[in-house]
N, C-alpha and C. Protein backbone atom coordinates (compact mmCIF):
# COMPACT_ATOMS: atom_id res chain seq x y z
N UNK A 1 279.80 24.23 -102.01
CA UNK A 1 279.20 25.52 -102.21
C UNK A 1 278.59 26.06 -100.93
N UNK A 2 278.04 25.29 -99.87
CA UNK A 2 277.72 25.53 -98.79
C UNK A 2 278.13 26.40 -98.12
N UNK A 3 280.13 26.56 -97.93
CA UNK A 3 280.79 26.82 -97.30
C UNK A 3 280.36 28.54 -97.90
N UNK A 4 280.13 29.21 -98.87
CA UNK A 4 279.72 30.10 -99.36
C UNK A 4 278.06 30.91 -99.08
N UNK A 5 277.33 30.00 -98.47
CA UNK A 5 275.87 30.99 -98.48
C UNK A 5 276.25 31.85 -97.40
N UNK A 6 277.23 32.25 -96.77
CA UNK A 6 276.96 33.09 -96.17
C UNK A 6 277.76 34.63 -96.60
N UNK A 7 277.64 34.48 -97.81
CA UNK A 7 277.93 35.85 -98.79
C UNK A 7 276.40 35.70 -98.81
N UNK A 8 275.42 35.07 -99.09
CA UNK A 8 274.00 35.77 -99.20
C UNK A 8 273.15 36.41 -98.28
N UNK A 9 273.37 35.77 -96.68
CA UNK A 9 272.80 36.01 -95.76
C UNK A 9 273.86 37.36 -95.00
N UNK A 10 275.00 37.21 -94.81
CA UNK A 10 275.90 37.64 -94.22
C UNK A 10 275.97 38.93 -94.12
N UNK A 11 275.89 39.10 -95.79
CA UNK A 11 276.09 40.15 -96.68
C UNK A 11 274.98 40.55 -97.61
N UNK A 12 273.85 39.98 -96.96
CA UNK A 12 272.52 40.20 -97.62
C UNK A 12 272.54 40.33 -99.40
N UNK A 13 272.75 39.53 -99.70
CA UNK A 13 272.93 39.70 -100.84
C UNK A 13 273.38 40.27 -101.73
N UNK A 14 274.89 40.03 -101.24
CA UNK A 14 276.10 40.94 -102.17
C UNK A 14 276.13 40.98 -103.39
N UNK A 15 275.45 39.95 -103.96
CA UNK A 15 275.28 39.91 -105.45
C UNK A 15 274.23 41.84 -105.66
N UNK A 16 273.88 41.55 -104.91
CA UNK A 16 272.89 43.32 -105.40
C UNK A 16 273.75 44.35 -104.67
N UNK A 17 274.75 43.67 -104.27
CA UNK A 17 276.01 45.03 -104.13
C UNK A 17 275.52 45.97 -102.86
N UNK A 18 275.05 45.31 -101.92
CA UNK A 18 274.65 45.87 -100.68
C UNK A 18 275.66 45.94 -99.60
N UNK A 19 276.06 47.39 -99.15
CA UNK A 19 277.44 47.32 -98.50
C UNK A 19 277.26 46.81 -97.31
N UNK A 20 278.62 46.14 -96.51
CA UNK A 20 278.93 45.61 -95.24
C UNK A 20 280.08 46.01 -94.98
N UNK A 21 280.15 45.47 -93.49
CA UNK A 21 281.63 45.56 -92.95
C UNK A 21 282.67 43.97 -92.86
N UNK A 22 281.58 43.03 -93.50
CA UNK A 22 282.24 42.00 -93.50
C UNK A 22 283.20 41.61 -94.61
N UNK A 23 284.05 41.66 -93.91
CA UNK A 23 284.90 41.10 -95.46
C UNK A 23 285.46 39.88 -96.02
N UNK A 24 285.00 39.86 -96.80
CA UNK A 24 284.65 38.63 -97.82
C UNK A 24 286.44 37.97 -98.60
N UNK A 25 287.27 37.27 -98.20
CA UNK A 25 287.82 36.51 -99.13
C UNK A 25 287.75 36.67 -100.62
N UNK A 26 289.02 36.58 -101.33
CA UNK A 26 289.02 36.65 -102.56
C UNK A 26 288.08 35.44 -103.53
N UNK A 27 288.15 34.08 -102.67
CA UNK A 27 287.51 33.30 -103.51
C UNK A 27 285.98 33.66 -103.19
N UNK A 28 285.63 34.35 -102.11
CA UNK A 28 284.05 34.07 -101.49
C UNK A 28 283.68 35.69 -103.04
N UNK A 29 284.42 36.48 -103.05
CA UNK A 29 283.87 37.65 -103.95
C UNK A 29 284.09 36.93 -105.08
N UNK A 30 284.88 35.84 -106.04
CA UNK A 30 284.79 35.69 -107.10
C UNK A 30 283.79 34.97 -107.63
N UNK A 31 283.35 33.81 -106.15
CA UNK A 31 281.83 33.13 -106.36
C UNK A 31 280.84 34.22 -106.53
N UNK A 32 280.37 34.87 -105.69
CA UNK A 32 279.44 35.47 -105.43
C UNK A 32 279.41 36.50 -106.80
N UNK A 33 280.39 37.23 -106.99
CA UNK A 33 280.43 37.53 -108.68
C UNK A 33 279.97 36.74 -109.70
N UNK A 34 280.25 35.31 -109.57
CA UNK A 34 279.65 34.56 -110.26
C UNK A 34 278.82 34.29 -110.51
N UNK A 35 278.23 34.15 -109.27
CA UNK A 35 276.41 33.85 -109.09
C UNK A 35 275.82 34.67 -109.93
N UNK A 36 276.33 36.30 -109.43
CA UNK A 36 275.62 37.14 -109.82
C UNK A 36 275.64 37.43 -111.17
N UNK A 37 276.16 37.55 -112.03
CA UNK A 37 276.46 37.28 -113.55
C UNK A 37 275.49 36.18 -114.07
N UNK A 38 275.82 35.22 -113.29
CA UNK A 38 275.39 34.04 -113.88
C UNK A 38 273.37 34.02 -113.91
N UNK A 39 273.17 34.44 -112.29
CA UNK A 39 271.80 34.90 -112.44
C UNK A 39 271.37 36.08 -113.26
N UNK A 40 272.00 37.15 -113.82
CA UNK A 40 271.92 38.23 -114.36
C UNK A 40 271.50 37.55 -115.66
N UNK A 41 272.56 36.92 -116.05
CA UNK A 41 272.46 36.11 -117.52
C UNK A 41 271.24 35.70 -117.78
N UNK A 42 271.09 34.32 -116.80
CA UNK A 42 269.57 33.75 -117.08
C UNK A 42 268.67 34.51 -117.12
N UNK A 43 268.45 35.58 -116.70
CA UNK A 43 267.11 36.24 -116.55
C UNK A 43 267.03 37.59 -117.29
N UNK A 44 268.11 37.48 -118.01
CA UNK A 44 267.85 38.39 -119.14
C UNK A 44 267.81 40.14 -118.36
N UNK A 45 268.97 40.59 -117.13
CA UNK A 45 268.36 41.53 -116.94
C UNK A 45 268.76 42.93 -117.72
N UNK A 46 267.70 43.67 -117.82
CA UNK A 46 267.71 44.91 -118.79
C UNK A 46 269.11 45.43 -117.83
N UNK A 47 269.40 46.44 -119.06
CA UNK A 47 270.87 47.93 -118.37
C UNK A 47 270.11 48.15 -116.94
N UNK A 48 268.99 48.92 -117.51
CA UNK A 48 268.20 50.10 -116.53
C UNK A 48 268.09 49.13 -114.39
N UNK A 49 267.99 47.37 -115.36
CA UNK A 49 267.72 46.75 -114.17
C UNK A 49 269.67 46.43 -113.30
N UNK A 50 270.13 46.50 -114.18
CA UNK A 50 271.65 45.82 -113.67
C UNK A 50 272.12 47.12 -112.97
N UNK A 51 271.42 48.68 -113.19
CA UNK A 51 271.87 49.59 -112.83
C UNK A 51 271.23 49.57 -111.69
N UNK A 52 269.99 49.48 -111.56
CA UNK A 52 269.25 49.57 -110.15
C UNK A 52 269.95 48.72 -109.39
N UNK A 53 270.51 47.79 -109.36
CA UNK A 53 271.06 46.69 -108.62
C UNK A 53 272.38 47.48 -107.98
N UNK A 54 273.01 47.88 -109.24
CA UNK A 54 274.16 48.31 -108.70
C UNK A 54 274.20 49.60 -107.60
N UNK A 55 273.48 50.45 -108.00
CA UNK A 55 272.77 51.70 -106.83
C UNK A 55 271.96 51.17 -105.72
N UNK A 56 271.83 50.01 -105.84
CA UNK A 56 271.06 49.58 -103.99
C UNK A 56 269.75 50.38 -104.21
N UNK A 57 269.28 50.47 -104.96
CA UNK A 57 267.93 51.00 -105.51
C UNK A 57 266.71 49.93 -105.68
N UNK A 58 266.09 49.26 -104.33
CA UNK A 58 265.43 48.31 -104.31
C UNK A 58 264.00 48.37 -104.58
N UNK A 59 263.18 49.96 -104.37
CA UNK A 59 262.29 50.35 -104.28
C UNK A 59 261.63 49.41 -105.58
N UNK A 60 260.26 49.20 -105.01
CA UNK A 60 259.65 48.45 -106.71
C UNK A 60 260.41 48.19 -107.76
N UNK A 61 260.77 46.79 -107.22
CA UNK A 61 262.27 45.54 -107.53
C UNK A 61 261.15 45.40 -109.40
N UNK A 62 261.53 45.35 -109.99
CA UNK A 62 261.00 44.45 -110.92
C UNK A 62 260.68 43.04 -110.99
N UNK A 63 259.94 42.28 -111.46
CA UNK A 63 259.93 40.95 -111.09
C UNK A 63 261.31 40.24 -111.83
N UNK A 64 262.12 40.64 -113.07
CA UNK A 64 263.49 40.34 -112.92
C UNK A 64 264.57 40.51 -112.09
N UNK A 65 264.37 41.58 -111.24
CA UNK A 65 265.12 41.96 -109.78
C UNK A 65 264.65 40.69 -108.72
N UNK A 66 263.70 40.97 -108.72
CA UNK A 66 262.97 39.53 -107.71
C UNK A 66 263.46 38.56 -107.91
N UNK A 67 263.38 37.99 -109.07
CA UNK A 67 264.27 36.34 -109.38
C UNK A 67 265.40 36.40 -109.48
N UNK A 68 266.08 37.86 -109.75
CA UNK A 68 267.96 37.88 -109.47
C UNK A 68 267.94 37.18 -108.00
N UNK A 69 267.24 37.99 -107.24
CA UNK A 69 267.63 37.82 -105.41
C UNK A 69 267.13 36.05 -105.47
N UNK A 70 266.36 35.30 -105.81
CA UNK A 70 265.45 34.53 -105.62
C UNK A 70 267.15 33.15 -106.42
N UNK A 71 267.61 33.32 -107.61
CA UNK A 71 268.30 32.75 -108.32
C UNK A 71 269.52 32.86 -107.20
N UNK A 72 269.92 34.27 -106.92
CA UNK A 72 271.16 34.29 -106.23
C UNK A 72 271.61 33.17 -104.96
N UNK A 73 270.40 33.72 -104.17
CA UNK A 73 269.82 32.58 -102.98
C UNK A 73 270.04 31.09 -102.83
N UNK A 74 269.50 30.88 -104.63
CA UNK A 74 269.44 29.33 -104.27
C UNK A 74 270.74 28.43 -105.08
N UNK A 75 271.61 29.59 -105.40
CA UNK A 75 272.81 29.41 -106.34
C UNK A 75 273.96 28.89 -104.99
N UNK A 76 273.51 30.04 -103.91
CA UNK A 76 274.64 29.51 -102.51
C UNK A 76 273.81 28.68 -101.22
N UNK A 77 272.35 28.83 -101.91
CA UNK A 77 272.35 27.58 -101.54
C UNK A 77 271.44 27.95 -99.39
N UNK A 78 271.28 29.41 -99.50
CA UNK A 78 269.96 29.67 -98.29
C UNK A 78 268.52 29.39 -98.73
N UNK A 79 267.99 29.10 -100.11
CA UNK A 79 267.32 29.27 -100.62
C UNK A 79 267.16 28.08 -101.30
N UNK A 80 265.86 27.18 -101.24
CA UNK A 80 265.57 25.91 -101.73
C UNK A 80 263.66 26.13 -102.50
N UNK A 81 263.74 25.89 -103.76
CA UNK A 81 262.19 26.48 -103.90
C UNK A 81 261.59 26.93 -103.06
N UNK A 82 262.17 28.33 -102.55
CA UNK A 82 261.25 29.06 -101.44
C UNK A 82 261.39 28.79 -100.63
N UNK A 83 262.25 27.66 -99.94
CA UNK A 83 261.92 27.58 -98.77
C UNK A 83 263.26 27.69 -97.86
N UNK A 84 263.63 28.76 -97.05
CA UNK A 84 264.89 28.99 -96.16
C UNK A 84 265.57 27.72 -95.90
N UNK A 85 266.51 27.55 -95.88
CA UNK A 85 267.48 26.37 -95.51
C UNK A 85 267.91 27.14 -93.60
N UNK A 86 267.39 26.42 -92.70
CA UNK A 86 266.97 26.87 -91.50
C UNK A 86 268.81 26.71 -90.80
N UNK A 87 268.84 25.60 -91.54
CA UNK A 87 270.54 24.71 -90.26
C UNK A 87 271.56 25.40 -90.91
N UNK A 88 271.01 25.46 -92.58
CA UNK A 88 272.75 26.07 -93.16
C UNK A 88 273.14 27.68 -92.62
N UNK A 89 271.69 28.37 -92.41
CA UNK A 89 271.78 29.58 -92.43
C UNK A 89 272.51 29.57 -91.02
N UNK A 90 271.96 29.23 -90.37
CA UNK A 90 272.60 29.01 -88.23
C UNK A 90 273.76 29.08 -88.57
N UNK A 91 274.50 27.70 -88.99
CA UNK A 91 275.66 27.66 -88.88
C UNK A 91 276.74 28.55 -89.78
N UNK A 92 276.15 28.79 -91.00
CA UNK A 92 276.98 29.70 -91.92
C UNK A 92 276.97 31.59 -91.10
N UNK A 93 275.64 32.02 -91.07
CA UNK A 93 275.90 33.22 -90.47
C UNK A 93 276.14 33.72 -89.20
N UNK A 94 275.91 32.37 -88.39
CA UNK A 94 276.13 32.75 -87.33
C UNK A 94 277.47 32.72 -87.06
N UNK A 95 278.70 31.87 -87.56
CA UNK A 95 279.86 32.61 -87.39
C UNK A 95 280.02 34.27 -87.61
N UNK A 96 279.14 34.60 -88.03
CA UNK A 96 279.52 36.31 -88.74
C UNK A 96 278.65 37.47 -87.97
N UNK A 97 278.01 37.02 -87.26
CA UNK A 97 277.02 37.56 -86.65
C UNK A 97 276.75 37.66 -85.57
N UNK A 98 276.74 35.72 -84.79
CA UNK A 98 276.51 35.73 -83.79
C UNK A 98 275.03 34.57 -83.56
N UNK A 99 275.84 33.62 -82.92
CA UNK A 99 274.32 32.54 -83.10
C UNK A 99 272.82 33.00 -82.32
N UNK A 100 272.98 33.89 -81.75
CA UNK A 100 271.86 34.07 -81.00
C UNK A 100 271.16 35.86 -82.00
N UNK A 101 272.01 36.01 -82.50
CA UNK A 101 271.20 37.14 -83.41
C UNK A 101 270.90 36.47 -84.68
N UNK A 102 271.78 35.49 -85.19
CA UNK A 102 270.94 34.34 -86.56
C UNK A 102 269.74 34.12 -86.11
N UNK A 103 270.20 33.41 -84.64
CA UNK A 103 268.45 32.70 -83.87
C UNK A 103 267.67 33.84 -84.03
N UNK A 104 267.63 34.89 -84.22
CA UNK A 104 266.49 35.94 -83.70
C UNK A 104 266.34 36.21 -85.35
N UNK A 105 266.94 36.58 -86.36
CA UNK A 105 266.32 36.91 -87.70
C UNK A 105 266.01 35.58 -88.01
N UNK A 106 266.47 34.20 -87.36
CA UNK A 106 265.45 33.27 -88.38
C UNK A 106 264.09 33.50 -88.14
N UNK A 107 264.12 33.49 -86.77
CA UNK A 107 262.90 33.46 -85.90
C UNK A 107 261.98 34.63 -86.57
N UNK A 108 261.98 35.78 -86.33
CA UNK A 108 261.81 36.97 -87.40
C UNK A 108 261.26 36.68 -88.81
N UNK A 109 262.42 35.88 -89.50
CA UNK A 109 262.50 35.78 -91.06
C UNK A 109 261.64 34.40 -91.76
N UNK A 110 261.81 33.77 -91.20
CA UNK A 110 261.84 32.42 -91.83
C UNK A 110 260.18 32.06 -92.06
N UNK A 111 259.03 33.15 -91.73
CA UNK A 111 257.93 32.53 -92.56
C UNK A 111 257.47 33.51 -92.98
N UNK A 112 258.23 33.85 -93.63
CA UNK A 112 257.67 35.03 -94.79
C UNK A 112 258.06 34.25 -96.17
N UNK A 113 256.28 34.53 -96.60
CA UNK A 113 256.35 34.31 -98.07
C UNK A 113 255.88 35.41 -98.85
N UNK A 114 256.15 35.48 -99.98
CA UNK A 114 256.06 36.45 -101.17
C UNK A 114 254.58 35.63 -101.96
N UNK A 115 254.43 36.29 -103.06
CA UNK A 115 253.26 35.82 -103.99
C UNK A 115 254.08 34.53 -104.56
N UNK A 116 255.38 34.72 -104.75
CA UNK A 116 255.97 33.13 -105.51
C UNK A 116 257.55 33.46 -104.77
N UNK A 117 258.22 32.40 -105.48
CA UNK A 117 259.69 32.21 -105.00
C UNK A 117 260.15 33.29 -104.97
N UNK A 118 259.98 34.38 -105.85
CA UNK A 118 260.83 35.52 -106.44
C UNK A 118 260.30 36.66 -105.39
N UNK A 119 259.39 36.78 -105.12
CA UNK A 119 258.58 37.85 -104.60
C UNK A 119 259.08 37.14 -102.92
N UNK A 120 258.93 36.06 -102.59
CA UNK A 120 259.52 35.53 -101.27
C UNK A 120 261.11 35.94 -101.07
N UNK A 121 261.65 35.57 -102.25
CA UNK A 121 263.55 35.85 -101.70
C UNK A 121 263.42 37.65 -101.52
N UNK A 122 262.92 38.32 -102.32
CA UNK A 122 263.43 39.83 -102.19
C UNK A 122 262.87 40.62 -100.60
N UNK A 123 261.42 39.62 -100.25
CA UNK A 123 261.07 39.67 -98.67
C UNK A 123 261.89 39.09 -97.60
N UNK A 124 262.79 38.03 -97.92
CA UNK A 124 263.37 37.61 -96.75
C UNK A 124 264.78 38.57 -97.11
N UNK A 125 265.18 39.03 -98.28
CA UNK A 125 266.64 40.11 -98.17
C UNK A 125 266.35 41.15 -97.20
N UNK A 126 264.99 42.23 -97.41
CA UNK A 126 264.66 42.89 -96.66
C UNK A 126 264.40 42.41 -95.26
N UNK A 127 264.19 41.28 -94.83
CA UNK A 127 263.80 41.51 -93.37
C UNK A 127 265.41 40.97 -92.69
N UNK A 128 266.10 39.86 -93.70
CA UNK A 128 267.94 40.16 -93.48
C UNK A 128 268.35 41.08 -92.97
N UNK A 129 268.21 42.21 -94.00
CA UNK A 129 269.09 43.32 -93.84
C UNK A 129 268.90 44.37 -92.50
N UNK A 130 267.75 44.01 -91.85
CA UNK A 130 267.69 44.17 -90.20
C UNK A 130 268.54 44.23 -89.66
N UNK A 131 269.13 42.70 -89.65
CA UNK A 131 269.82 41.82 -88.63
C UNK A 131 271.75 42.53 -89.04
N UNK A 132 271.69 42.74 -90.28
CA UNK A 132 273.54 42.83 -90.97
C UNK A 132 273.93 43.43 -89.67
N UNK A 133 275.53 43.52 -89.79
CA UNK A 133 275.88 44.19 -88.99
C UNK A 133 276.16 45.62 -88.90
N UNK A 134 276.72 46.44 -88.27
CA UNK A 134 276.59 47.73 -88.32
C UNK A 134 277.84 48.07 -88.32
N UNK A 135 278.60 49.20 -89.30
CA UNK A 135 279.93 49.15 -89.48
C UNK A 135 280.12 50.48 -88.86
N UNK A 136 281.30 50.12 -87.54
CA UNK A 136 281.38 51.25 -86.86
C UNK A 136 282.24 52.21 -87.40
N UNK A 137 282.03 53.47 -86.66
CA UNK A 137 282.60 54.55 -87.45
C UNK A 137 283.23 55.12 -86.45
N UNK A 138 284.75 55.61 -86.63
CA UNK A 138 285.90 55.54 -85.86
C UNK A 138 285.71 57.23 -86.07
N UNK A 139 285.81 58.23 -84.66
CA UNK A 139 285.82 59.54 -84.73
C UNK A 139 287.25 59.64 -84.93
């Protein structure tokens, strides 16, 4: 599953349908679909919440939004009770990124905590989504 967290970091958490320019493999979108279902499931999320997700509508996440990102995380595996997985993230995103810009959002990212696990993962998506890459636009 390893070979996969970097649909979370990469792609900041594609499970909440946040666009990139990276493109993801058929098996890496059917996991990450998975996850996301699968965390959706457990946590019981309302329409109103599966819709916010789907619109990239992060503003005052609900605390079921919070533990989607928080569940998603630790489903691929960047995410260990709260606490960043430091080596997987290097080596997984930094193929996609660039090891010396991973080095700079860990550096950045990696001690931020939330009030709990849930409130921590939806702080480290946001300070992620810094770092994503930028999808150029061809005149």
């Amino acid at each position: 599953m390893n070979s996969y967290l970097v649909i979370a970091l990469s792609a900041v958490l594609l499970a909440l349908a946040i666009a990139t320019p990276i493109e993801l493999n058929e098996d890496q979108k059917a996991l990450a679909k998975q996850h996301g279902e699968q965390c959706a499931a457990e946590l019981k999320l309302t329409e109103e919440e599966k819709a916010k997700v789907k619109a990239k509508d992060f503003k005052n996440p609900t605390e079921n939004i919070k533990c989607f990102a928080n569940c998603f995380f630790e489903k691929v595996g960047t995410l260990k009770d709260g606490e960043i997985q430091e080596a997987v993230v290097l080596e997984k995103l930094g193929a996609f990124i660039g090891e010396e810009k991973t080095k700079a959002a860990l550096a950045k990212c990696k001690s931020i905590k939330g009030e709990n696990k849930c409130d921590t993962a939806v702080k480290l998506h946001e300070c992620f989504e810094e770092f994503k890459p930028v999808k150029e636009v061809k005149a």
